[in-house]
PDB file of N, CA and C in Angstrom:
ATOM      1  N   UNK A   1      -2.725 -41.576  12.851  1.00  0.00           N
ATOM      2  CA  UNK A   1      -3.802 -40.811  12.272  1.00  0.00           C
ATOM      3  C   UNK A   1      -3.500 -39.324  12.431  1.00  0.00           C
ATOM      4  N   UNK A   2      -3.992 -38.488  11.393  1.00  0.00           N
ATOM      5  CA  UNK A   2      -3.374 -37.596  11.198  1.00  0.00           C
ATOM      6  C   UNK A   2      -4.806 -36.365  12.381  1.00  0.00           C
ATOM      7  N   UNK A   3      -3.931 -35.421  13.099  1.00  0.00           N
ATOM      8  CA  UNK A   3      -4.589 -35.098  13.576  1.00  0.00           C
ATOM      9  C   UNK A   3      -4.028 -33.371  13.407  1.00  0.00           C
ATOM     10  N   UNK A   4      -5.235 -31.923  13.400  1.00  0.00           N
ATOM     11  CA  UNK A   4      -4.946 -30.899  12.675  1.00  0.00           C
ATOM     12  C   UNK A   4      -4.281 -30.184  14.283  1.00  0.00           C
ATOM     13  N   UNK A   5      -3.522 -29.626  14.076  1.00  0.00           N
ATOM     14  CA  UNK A   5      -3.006 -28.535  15.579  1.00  0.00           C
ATOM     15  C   UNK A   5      -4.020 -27.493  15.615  1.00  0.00           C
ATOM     16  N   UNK A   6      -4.456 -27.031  15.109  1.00  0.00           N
ATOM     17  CA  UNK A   6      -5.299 -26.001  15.575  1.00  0.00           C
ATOM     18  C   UNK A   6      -6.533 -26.422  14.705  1.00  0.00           C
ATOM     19  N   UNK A   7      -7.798 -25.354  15.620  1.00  0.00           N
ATOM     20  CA  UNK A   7      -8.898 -25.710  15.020  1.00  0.00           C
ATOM     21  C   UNK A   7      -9.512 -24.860  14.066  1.00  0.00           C
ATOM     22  N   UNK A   8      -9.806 -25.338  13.227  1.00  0.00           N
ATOM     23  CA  UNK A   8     -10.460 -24.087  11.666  1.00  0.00           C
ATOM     24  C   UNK A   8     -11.146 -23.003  12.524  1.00  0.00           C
ATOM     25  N   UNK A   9     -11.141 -22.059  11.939  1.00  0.00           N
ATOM     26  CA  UNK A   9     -12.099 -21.219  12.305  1.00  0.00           C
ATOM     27  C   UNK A   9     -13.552 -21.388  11.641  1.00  0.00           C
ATOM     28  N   UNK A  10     -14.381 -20.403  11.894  1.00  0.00           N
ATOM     29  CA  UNK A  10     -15.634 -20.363  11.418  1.00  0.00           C
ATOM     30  C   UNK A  10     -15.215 -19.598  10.137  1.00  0.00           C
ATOM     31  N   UNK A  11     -14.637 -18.746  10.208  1.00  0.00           N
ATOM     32  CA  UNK A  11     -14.162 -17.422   8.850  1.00  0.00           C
ATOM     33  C   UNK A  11     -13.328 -18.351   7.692  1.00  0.00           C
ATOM     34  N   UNK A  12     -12.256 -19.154   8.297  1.00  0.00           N
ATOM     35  CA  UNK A  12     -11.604 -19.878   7.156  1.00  0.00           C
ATOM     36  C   UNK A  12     -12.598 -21.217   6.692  1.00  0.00           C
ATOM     37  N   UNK A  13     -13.470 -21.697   7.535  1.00  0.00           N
ATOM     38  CA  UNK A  13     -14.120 -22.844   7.020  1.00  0.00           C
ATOM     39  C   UNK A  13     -15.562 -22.338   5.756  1.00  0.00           C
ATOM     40  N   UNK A  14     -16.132 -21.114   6.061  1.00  0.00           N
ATOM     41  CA  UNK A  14     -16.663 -20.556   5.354  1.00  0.00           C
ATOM     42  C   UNK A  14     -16.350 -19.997   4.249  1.00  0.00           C
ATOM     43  N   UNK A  15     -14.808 -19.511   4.048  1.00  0.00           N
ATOM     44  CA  UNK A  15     -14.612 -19.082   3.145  1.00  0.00           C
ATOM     45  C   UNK A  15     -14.265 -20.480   1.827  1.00  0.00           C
ATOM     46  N   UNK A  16     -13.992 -21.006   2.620  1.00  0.00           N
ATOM     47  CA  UNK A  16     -13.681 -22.375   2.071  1.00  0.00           C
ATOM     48  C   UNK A  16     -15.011 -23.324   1.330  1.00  0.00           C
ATOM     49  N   UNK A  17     -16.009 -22.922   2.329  1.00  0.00           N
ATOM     50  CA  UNK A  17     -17.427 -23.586   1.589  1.00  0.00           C
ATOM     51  C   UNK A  17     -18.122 -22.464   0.706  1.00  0.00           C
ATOM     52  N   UNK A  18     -17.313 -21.444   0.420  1.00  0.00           N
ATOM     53  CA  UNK A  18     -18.318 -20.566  -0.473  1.00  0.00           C
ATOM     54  C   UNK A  18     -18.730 -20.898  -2.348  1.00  0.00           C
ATOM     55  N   UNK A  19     -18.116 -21.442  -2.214  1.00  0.00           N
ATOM     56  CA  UNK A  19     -18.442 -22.036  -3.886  1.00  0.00           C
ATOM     57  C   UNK A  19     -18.927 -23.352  -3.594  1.00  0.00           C
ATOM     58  N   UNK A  20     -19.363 -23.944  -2.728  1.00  0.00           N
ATOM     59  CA  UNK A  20     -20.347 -24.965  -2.897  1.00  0.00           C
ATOM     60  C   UNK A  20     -21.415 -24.269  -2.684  1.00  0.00           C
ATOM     61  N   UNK A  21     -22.608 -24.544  -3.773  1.00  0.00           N
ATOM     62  CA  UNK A  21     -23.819 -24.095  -3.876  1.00  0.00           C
ATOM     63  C   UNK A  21     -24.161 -24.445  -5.407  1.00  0.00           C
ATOM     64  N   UNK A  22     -25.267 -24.706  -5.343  1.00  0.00           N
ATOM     65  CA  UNK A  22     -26.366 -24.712  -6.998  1.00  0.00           C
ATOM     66  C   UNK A  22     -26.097 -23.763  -7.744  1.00  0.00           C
ATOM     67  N   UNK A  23     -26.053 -24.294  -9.076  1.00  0.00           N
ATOM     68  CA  UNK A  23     -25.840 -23.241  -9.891  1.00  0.00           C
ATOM     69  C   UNK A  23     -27.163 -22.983 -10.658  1.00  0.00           C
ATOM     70  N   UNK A  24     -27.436 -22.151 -10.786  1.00  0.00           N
ATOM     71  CA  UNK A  24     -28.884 -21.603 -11.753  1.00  0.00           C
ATOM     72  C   UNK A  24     -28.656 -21.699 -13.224  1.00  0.00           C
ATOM     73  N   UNK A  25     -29.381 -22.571 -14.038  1.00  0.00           N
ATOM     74  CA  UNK A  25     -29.103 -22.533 -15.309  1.00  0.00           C
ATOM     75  C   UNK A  25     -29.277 -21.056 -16.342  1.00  0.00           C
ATOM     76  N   UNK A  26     -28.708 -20.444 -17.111  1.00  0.00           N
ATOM     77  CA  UNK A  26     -28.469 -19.244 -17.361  1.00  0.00           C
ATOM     78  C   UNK A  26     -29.735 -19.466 -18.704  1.00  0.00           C
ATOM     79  N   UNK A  27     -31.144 -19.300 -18.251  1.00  0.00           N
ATOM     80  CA  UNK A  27     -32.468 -19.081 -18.963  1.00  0.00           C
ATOM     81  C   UNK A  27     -32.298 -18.041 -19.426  1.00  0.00           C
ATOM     82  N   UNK A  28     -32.815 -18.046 -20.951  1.00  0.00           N
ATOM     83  CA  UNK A  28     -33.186 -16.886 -21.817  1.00  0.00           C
ATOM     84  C   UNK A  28     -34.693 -16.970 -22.280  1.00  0.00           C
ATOM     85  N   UNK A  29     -35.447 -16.189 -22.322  1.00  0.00           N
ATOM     86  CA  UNK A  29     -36.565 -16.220 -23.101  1.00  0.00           C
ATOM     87  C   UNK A  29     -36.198 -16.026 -24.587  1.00  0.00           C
ATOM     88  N   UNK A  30     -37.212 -17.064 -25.206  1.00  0.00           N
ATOM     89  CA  UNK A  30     -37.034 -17.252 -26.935  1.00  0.00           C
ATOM     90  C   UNK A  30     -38.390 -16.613 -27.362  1.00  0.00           C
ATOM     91  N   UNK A  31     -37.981 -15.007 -28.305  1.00  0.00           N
ATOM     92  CA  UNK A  31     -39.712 -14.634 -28.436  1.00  0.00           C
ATOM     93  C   UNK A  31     -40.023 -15.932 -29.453  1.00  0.00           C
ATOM     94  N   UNK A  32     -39.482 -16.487 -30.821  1.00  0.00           N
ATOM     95  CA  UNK A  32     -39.636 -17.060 -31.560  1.00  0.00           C
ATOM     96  C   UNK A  32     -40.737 -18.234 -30.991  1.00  0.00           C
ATOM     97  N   UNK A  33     -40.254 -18.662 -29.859  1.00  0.00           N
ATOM     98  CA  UNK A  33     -41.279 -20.072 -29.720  1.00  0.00           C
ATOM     99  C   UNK A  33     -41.835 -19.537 -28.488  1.00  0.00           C
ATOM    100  N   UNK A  34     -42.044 -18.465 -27.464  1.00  0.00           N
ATOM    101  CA  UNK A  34     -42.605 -18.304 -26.637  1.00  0.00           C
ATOM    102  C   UNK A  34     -41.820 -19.087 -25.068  1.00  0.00           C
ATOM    103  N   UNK A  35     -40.962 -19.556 -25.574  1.00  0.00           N
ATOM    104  CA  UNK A  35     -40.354 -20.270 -24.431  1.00  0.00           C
ATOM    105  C   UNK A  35     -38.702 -19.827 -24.169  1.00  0.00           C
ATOM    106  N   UNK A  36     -38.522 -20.703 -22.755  1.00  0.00           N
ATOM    107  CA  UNK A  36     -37.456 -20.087 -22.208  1.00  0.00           C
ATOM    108  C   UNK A  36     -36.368 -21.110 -22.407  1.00  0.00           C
ATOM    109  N   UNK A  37     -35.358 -21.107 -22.869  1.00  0.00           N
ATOM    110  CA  UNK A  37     -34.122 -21.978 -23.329  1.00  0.00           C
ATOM    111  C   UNK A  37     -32.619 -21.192 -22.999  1.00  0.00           C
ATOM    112  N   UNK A  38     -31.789 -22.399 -22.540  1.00  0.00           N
ATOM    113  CA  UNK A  38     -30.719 -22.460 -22.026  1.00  0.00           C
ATOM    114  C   UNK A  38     -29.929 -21.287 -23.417  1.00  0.00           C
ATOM    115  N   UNK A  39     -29.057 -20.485 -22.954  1.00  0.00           N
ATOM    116  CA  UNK A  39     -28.181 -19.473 -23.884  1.00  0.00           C
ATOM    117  C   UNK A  39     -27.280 -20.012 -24.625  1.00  0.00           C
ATOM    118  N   UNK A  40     -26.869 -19.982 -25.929  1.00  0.00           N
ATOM    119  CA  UNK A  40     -26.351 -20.469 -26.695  1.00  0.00           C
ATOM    120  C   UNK A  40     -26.467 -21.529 -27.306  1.00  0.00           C
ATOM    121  N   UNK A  41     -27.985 -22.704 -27.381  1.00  0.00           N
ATOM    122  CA  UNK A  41     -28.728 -23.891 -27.220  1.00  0.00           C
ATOM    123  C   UNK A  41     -29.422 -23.555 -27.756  1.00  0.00           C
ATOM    124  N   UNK A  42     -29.862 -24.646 -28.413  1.00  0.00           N
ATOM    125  CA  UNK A  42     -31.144 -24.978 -29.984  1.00  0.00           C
ATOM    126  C   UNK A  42     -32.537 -24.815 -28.834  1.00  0.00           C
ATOM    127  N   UNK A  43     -33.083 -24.532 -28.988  1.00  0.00           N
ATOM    128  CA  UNK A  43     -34.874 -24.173 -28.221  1.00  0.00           C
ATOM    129  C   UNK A  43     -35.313 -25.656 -28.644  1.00  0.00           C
ATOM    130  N   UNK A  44     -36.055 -26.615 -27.491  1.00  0.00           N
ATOM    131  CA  UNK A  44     -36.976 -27.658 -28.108  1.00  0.00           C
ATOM    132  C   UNK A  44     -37.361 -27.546 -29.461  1.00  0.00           C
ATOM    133  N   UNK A  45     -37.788 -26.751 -29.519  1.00  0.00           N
ATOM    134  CA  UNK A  45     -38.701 -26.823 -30.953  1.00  0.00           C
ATOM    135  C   UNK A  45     -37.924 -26.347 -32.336  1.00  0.00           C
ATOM    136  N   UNK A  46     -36.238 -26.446 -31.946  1.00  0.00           N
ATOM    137  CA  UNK A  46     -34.996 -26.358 -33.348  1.00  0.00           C
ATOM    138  C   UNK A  46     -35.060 -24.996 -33.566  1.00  0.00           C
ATOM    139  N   UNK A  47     -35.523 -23.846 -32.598  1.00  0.00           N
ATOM    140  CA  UNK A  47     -35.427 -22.606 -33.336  1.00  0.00           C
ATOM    141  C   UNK A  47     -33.670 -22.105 -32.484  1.00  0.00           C
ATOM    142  N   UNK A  48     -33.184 -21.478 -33.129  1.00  0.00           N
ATOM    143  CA  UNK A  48     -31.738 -20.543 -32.841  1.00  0.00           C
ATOM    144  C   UNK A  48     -31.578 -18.621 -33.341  1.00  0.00           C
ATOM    145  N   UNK A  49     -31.547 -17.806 -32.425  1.00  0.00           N
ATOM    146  CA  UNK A  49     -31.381 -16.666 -32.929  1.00  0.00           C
ATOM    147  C   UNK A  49     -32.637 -16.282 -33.893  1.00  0.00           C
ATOM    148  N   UNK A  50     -34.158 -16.710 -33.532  1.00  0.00           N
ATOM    149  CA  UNK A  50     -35.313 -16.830 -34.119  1.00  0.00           C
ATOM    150  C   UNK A  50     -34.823 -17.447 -35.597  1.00  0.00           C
ATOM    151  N   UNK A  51     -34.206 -17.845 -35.948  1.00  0.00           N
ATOM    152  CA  UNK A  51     -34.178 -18.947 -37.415  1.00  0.00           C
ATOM    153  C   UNK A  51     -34.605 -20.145 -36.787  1.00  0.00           C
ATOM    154  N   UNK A  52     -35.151 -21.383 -37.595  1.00  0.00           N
ATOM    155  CA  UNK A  52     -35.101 -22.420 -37.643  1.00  0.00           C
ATOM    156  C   UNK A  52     -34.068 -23.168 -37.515  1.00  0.00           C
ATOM    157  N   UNK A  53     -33.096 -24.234 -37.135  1.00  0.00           N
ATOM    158  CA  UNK A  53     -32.292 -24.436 -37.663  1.00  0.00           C
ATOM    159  C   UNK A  53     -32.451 -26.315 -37.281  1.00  0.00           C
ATOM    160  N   UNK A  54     -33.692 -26.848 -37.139  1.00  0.00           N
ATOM    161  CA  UNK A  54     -33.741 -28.209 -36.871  1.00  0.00           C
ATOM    162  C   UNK A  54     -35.324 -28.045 -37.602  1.00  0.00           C
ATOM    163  N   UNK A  55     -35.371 -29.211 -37.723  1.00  0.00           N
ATOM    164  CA  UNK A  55     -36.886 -29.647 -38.800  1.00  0.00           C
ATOM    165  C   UNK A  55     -36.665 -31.084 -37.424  1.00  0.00           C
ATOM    166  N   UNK A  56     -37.888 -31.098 -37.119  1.00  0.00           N
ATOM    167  CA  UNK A  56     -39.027 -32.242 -36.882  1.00  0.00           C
ATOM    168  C   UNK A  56     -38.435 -33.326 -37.317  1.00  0.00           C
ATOM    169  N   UNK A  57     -38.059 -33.870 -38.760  1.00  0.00           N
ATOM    170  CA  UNK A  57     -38.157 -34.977 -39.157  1.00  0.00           C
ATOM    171  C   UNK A  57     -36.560 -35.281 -38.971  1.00  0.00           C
ATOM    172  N   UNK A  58     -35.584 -34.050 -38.905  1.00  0.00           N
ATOM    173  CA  UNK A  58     -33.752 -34.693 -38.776  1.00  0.00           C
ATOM    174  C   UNK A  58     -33.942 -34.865 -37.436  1.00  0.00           C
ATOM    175  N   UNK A  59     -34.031 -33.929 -36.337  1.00  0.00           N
ATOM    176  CA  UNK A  59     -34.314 -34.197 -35.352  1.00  0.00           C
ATOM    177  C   UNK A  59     -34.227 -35.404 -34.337  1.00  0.00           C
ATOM    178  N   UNK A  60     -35.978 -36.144 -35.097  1.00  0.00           N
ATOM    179  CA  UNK A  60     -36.479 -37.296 -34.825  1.00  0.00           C
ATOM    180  C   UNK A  60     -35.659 -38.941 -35.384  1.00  0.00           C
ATOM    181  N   UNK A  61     -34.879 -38.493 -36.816  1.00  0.00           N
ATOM    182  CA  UNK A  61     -33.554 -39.216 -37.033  1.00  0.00           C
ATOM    183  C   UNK A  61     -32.515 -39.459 -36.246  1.00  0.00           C
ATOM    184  N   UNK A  62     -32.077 -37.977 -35.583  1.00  0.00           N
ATOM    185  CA  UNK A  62     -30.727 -38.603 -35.103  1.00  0.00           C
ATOM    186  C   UNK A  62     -30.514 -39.164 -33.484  1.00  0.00           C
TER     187      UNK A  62
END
């Protein structure tokens, strides 16, 4: 069994856990629908760059 010669430090084990952590989803407010939607992503309600670009009824098709 493999065993390490020396023991990590606190400085190298930390630097090592620094990118584990949650990432925050990158929210935009949409004035068009009043709501807040992921950047570069259709808004629930099919709006993009305040255009429309989904109808209700394709939507509910695909």
């Amino acid at each position: 069994m493999a065993v390490p010669a020396r023991r990590t430090s606190k400085t190298k084990k930390r630097m090592r856990r620094g990118h584990i952590k949650l990432n925050v989803p990158n929210l935009q407010f949409d004035a068009a629908t009043g709501e807040y939607r992921v950047s570069h992503h259709v808004s629930p309600k099919g709006f993009y760059k305040g255009a429309q670009v989904l109808n209700k009824d394709t939507s509910a098709k695909a």
